[in-house]
C-alpha atoms as a PDB file:
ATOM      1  CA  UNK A   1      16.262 154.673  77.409  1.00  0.00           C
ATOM      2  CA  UNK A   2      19.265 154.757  75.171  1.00  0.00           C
ATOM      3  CA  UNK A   3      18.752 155.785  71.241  1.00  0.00           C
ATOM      4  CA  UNK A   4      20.927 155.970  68.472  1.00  0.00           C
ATOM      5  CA  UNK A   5      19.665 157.925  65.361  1.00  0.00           C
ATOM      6  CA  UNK A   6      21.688 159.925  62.935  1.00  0.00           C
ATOM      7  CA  UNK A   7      20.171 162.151  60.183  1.00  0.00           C
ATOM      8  CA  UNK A   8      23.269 163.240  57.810  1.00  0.00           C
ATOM      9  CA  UNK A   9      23.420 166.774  56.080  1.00  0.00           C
ATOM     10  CA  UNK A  10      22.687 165.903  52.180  1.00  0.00           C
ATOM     11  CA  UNK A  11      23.136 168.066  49.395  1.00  0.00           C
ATOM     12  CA  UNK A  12      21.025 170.773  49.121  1.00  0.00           C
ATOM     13  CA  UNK A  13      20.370 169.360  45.543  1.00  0.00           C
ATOM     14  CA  UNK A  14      18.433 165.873  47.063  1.00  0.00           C
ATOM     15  CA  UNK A  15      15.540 165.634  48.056  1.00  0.00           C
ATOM     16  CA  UNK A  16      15.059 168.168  51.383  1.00  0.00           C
ATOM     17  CA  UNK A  17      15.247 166.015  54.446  1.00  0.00           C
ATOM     18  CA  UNK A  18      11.857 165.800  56.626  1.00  0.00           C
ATOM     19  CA  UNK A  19      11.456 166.811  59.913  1.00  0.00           C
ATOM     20  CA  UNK A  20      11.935 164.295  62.777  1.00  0.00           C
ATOM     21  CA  UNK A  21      10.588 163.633  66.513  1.00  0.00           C
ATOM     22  CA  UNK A  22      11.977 161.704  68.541  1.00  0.00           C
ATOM     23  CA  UNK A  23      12.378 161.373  72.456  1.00  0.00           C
ATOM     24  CA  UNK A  24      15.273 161.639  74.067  1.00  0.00           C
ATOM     25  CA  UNK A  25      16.454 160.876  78.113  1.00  0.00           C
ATOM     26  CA  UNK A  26      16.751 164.235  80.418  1.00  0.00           C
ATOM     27  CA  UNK A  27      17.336 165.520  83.979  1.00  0.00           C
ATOM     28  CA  UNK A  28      13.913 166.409  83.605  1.00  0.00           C
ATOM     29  CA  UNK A  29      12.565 163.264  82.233  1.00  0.00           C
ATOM     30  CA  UNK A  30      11.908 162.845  78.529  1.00  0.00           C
ATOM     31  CA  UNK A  31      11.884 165.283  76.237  1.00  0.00           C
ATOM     32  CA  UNK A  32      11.399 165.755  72.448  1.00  0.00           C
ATOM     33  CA  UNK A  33      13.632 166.720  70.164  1.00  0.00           C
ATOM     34  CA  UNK A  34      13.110 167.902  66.474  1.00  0.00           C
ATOM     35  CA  UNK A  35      15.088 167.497  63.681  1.00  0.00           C
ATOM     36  CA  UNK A  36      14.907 169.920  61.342  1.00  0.00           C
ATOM     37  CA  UNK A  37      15.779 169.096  57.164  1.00  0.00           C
ATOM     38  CA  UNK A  38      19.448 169.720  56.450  1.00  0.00           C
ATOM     39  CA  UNK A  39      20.653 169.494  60.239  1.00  0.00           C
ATOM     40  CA  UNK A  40      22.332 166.760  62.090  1.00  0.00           C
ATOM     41  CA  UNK A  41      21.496 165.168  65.151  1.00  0.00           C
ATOM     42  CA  UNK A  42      23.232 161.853  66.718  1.00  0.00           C
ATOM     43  CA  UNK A  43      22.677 160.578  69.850  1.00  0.00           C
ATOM     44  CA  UNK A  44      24.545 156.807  70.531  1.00  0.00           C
ATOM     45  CA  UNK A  45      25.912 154.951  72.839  1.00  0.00           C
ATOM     46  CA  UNK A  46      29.158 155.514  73.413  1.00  0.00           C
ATOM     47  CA  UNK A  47      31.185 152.398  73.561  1.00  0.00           C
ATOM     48  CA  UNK A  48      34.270 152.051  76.016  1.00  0.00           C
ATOM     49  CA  UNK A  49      34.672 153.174  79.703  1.00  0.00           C
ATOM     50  CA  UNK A  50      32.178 154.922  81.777  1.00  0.00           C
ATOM     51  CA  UNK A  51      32.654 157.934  83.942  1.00  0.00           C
ATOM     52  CA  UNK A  52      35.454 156.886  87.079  1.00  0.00           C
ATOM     53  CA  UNK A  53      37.187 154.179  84.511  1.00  0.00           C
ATOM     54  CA  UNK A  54      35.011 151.542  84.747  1.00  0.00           C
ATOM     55  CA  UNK A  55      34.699 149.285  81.507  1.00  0.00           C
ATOM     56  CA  UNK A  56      30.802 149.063  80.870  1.00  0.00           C
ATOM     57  CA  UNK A  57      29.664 145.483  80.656  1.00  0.00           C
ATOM     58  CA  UNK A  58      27.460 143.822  77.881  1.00  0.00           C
ATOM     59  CA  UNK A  59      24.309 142.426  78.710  1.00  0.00           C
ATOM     60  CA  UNK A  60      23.812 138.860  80.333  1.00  0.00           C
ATOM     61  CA  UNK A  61      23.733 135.658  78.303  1.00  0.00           C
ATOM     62  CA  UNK A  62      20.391 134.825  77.698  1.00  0.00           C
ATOM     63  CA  UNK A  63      21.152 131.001  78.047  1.00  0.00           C
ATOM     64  CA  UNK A  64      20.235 129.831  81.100  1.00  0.00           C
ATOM     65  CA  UNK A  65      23.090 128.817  83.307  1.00  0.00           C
ATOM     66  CA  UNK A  66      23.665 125.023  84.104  1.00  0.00           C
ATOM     67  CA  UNK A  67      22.689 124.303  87.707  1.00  0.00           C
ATOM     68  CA  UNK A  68      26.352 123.396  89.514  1.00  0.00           C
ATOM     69  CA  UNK A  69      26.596 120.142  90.272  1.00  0.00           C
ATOM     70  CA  UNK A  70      29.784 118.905  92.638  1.00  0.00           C
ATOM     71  CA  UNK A  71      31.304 115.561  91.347  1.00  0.00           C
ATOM     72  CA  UNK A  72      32.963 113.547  94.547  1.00  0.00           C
ATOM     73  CA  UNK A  73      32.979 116.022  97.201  1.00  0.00           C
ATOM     74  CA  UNK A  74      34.610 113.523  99.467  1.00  0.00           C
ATOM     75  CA  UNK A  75      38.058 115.332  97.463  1.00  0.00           C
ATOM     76  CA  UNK A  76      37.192 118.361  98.762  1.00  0.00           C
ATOM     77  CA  UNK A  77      39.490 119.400 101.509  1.00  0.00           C
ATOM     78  CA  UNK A  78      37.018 120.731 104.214  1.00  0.00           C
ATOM     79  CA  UNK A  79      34.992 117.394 103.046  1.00  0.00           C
ATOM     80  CA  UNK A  80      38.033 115.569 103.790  1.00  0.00           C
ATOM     81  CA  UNK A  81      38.498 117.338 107.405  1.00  0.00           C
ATOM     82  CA  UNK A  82      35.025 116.848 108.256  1.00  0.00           C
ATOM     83  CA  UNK A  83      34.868 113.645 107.548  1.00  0.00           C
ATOM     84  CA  UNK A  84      37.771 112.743 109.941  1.00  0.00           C
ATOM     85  CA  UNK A  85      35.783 115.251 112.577  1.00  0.00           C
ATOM     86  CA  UNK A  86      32.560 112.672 112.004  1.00  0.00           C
ATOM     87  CA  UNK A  87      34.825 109.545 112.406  1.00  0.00           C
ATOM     88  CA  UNK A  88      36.746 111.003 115.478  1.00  0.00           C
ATOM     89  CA  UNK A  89      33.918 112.123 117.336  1.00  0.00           C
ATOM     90  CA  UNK A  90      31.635 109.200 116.626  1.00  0.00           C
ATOM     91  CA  UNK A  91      34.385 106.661 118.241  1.00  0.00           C
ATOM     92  CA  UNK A  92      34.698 109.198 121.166  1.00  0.00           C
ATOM     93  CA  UNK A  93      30.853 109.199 122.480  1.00  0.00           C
ATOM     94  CA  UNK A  94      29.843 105.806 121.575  1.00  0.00           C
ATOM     95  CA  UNK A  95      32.756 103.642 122.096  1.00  0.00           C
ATOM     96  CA  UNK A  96      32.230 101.828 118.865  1.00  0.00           C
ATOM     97  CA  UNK A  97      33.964 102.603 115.286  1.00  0.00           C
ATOM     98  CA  UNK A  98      31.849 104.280 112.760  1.00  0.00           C
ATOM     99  CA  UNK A  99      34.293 102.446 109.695  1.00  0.00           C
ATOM    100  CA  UNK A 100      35.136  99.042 109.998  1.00  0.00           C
ATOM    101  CA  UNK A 101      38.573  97.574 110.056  1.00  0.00           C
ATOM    102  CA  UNK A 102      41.776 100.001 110.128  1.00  0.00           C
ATOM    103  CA  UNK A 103      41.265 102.748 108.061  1.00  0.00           C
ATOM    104  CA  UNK A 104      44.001 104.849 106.124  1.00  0.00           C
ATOM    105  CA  UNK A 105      43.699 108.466 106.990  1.00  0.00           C
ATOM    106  CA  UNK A 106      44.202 109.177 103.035  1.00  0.00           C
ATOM    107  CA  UNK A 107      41.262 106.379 102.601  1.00  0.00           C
ATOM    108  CA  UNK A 108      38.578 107.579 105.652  1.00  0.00           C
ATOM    109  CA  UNK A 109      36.657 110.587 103.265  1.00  0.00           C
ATOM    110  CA  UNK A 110      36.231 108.372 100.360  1.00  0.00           C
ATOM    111  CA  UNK A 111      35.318 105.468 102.293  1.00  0.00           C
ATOM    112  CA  UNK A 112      32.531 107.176 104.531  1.00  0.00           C
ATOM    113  CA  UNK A 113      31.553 108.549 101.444  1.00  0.00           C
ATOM    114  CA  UNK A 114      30.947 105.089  99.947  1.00  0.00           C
ATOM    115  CA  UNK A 115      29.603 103.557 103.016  1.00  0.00           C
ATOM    116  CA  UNK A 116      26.821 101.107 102.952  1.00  0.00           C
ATOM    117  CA  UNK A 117      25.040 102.935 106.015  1.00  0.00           C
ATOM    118  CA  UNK A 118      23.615 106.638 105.686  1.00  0.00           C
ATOM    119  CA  UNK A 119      25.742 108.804 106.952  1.00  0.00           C
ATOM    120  CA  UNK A 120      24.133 113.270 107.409  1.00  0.00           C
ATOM    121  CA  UNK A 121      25.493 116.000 109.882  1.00  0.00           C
ATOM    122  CA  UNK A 122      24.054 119.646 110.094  1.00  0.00           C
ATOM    123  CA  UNK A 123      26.019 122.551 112.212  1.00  0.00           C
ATOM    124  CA  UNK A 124      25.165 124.373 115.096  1.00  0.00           C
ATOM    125  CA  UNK A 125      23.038 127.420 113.609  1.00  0.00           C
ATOM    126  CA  UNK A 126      20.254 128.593 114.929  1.00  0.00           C
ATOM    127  CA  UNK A 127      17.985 126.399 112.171  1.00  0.00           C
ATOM    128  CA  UNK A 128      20.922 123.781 111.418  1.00  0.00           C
ATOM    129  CA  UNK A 129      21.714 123.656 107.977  1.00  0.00           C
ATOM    130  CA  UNK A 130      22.939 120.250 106.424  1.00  0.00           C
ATOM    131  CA  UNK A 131      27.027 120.034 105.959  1.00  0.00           C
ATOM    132  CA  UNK A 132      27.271 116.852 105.218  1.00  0.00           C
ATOM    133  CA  UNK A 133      25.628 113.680 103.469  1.00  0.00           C
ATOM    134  CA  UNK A 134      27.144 110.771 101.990  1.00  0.00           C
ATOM    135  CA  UNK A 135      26.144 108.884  98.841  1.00  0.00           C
ATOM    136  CA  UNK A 136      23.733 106.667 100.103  1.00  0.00           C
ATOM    137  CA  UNK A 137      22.066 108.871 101.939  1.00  0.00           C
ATOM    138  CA  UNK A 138      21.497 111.557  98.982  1.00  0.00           C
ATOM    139  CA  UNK A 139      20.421 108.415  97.079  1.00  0.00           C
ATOM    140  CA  UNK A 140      17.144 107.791 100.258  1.00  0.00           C
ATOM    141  CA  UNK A 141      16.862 111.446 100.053  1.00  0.00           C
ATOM    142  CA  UNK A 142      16.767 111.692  96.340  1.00  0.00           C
ATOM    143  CA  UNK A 143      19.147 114.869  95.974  1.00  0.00           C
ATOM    144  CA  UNK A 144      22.167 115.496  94.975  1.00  0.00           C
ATOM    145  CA  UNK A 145      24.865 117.021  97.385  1.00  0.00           C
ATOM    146  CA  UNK A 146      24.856 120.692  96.281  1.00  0.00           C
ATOM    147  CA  UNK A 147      20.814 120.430  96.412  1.00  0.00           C
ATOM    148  CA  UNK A 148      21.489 118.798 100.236  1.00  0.00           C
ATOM    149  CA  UNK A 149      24.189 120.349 101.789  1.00  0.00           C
ATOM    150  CA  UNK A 150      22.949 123.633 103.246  1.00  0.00           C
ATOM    151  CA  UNK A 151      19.421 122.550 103.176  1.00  0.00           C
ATOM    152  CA  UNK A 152      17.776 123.531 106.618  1.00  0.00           C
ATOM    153  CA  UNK A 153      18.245 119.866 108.114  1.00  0.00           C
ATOM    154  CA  UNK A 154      14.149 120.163 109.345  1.00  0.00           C
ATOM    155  CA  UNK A 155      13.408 120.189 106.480  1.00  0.00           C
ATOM    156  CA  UNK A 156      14.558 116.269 105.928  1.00  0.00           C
ATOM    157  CA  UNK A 157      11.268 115.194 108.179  1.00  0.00           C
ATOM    158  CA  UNK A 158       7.300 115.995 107.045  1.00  0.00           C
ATOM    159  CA  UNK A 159       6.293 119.805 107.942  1.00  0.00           C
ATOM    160  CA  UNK A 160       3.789 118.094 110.526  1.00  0.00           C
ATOM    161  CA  UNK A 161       3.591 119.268 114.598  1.00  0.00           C
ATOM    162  CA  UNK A 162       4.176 115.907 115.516  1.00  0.00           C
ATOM    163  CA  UNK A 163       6.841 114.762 113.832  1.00  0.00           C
ATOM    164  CA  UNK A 164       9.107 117.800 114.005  1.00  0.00           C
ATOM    165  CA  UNK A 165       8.471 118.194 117.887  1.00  0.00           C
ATOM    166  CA  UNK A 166       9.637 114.644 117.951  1.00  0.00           C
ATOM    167  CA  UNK A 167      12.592 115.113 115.817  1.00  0.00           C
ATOM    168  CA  UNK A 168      13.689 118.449 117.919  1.00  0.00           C
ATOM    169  CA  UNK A 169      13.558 116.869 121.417  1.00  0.00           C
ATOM    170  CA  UNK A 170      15.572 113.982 120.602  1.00  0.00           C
ATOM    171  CA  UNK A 171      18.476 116.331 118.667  1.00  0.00           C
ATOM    172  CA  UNK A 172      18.082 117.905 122.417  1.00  0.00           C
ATOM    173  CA  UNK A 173      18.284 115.168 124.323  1.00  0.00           C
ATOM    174  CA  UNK A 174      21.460 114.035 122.267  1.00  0.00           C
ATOM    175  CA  UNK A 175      23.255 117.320 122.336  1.00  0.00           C
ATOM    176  CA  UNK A 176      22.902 117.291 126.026  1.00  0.00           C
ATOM    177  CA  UNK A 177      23.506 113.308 126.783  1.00  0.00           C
ATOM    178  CA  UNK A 178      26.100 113.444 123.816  1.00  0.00           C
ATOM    179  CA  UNK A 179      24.974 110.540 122.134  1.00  0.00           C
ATOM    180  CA  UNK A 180      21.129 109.227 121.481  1.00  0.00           C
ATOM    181  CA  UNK A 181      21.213 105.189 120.156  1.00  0.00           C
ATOM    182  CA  UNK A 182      18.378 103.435 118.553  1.00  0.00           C
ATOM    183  CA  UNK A 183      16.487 106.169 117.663  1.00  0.00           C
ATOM    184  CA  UNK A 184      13.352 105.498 115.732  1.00  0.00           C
ATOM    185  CA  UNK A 185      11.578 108.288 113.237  1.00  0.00           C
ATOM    186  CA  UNK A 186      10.054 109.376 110.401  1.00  0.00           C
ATOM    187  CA  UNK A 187      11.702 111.076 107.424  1.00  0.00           C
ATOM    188  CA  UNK A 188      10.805 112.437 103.669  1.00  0.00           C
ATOM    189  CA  UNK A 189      12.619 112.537 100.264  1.00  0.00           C
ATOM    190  CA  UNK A 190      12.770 115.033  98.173  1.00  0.00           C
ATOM    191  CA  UNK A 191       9.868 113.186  96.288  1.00  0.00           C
ATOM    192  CA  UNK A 192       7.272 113.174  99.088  1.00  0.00           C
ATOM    193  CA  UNK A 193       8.233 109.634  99.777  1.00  0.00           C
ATOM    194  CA  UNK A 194       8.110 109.079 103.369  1.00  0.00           C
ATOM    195  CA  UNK A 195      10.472 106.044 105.337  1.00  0.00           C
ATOM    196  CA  UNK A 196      11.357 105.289 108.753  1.00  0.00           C
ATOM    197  CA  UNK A 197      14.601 105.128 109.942  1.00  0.00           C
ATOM    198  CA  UNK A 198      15.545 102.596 112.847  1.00  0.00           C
ATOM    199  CA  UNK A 199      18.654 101.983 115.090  1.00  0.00           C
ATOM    200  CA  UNK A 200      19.764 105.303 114.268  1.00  0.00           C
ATOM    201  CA  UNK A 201      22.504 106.813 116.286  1.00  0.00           C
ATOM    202  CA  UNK A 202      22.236 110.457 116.972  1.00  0.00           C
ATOM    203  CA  UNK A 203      25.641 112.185 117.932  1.00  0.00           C
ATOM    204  CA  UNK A 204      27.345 115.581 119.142  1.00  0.00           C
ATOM    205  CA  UNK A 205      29.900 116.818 116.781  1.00  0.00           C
ATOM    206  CA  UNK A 206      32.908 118.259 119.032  1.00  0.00           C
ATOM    207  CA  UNK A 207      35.092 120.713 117.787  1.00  0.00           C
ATOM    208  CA  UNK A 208      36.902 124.488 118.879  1.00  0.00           C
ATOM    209  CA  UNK A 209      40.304 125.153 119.915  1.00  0.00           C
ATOM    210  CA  UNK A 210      39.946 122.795 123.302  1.00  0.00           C
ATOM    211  CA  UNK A 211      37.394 119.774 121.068  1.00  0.00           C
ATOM    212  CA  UNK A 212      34.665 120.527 123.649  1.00  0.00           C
ATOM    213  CA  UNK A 213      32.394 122.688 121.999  1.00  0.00           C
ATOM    214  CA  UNK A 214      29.490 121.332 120.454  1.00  0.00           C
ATOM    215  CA  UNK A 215      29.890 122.612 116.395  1.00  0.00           C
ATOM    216  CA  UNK A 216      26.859 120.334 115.018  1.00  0.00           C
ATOM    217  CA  UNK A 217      25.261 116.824 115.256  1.00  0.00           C
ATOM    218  CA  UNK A 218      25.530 113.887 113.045  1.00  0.00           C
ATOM    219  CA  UNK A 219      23.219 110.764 112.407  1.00  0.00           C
ATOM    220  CA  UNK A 220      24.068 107.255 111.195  1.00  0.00           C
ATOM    221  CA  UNK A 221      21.937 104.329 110.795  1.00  0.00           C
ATOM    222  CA  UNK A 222      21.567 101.654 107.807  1.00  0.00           C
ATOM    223  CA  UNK A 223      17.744 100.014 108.623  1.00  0.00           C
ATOM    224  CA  UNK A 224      15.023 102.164 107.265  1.00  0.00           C
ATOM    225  CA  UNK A 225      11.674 100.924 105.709  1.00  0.00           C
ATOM    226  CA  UNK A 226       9.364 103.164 103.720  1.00  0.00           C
ATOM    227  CA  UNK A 227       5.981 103.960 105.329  1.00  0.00           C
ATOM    228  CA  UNK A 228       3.920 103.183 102.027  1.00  0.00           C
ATOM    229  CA  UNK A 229       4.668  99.387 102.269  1.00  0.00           C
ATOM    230  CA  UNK A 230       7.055  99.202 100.004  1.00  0.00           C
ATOM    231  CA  UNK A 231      10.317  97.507 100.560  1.00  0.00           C
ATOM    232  CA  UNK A 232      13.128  99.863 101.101  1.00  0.00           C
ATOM    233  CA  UNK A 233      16.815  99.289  99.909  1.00  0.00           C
ATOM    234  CA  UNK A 234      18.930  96.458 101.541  1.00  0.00           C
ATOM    235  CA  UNK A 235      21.019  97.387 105.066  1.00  0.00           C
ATOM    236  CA  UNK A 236      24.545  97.057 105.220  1.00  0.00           C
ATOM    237  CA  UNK A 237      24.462  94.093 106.796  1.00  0.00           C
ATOM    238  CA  UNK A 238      22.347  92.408 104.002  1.00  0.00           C
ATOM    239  CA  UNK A 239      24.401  93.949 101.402  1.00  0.00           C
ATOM    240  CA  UNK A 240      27.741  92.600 103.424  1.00  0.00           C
ATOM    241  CA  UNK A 241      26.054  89.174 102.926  1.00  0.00           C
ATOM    242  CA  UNK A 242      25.401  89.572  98.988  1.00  0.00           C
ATOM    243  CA  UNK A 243      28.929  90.445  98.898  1.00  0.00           C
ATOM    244  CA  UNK A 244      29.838  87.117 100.571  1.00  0.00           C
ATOM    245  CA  UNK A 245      27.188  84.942  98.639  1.00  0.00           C
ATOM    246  CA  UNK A 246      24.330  85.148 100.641  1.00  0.00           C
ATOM    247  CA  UNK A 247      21.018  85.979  98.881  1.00  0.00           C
ATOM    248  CA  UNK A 248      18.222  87.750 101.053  1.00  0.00           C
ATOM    249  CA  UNK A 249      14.390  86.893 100.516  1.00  0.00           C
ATOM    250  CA  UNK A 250      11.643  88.724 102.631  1.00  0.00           C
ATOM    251  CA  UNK A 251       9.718  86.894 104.637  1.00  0.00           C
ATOM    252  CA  UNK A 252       5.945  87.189 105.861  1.00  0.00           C
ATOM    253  CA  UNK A 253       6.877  89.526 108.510  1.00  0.00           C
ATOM    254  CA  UNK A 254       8.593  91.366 106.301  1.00  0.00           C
ATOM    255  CA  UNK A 255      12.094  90.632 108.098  1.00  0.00           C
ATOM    256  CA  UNK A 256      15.301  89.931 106.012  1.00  0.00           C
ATOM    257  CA  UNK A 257      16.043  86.224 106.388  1.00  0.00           C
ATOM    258  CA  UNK A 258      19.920  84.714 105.086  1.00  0.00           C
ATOM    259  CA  UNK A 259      18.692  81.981 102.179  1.00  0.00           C
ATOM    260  CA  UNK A 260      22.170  80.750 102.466  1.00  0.00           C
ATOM    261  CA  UNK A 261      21.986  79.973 105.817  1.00  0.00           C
ATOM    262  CA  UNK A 262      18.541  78.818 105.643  1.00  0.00           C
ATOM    263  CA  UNK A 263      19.888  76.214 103.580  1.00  0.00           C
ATOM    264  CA  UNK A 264      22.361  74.964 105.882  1.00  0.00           C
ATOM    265  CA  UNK A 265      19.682  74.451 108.342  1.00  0.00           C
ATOM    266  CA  UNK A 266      17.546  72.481 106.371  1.00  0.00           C
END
């Protein structure tokens, strides 16, 4: 408790000064003090440096500080060297090329950042924590990248027996085969809203002074459907086709069909 009171000495003319408790901090505790009329008492804080040299600091800002929020992380550096990591490793175990085309080393971050297909990798912890996500796949799991990355990646699929027993044996089975392809499972947003991935491919991440040691596990796929009915947002192959002119209609079964080249058949 820190107090600041000062009774001055008047003239002995005015009007005598009245006597005054207060409490004051001690070894002891608290104690009281009296103030007698025509003494003079101050206790205040003193201002400046404490005792060793340190400068005392104010109290904190009672305004709320703004949550941080990371605008392109795919600038980021470590992003940037991660992102080759996922593209290296991906074309290593499964023979197949995670970007189309030839890609620009200066280009690969920003475009596997931007890529039509959901793109997430956790590390090797104990309970993996999320590293990585790019933009389409904060946008299924409806958070942003600083709310993502470092997430407990378990947490990305319902709290149910079923579904995370399913979810850990296939991460095992693909950190021990390397590579796990079409993979089929259940997974939650942020929301509640539950969809199922399909054709996923589950990889090993390889990395350590000889790039043999497993440092994490990534996952890319770009078919998912959501489990309430609803239709989900278009695949990368559907939005390739928009791009070129084609326009997609659902059809009973629920399956994507080209109208474009329906028309050319009939």
């Amino acid at each position: 408790l820190k107090m600041a009171l000062c009774t001055p000495v008047g003239p002995r003319s005015l009007k005598p000064l009245q006597s005054t408790v207060f409490f004051r901090p001690s070894h002891a505790g608290m104690e009281s003090v009296q103030l007698q009329r025509g003494s003079l008492w101050c206790v205040a804080a003193k201002k400046g440096k404490k005792k060793g040299g340190k400068q005392k600091k104010g109290p904190k800002s009672l305004i709320p500080e703004k949550p941080k929020v990371t605008l392109n992380p795919y600038t980021d550096m470590n992003v940037v060297m991660h992102s080759l990591k996922l593209i290296d490793t991906y074309n290593k175990v499964s023979g197949q090329r995670l970007l189309e085309g030839d890609v620009d080393v200066s280009e690969a971050s920003q475009l596997l950042w931007e890529s039509p297909q959901v793109v997430v990798s956790h590390g090797d912890e104990e309970d993996p924590l999320f590293d990585y996500a790019n933009k389409k796949a904060l946008e299924l799991f409806e958070m942003t990248w600083d709310d993502f990355v470092g997430m407990p990646s378990r947490k990305s699929a319902a709290d149910v027996e079923d579904v995370q027993d399913d979810r850990s044996a296939r991460l095992t089975q693909a950190a021990e085969a390397g590579i796990v392809e079409d993979y089929e499972g259940v997974r939650v947003s942020s929301s509640g809203r539950e969809f199922r991935i399909k054709g996923a491919t589950i990889w090993s991440i390889m990395g350590g002074k000889d790039g043999k040691t497993k440092v994490g596990q990534a996952a890319a796929f770009d078919t998912w459907e959501y489990v309430d009915g609803e239709p989900g947002v278009l695949t990368a192959e559907q939005e390739a086709a928009q791009v070129e002119g084609g326009e997609f209609q659902e059809d009973s079964d629920n399956s994507a069909v080209d109208d474009t080249a329906a028309k050319e058949v009939a």
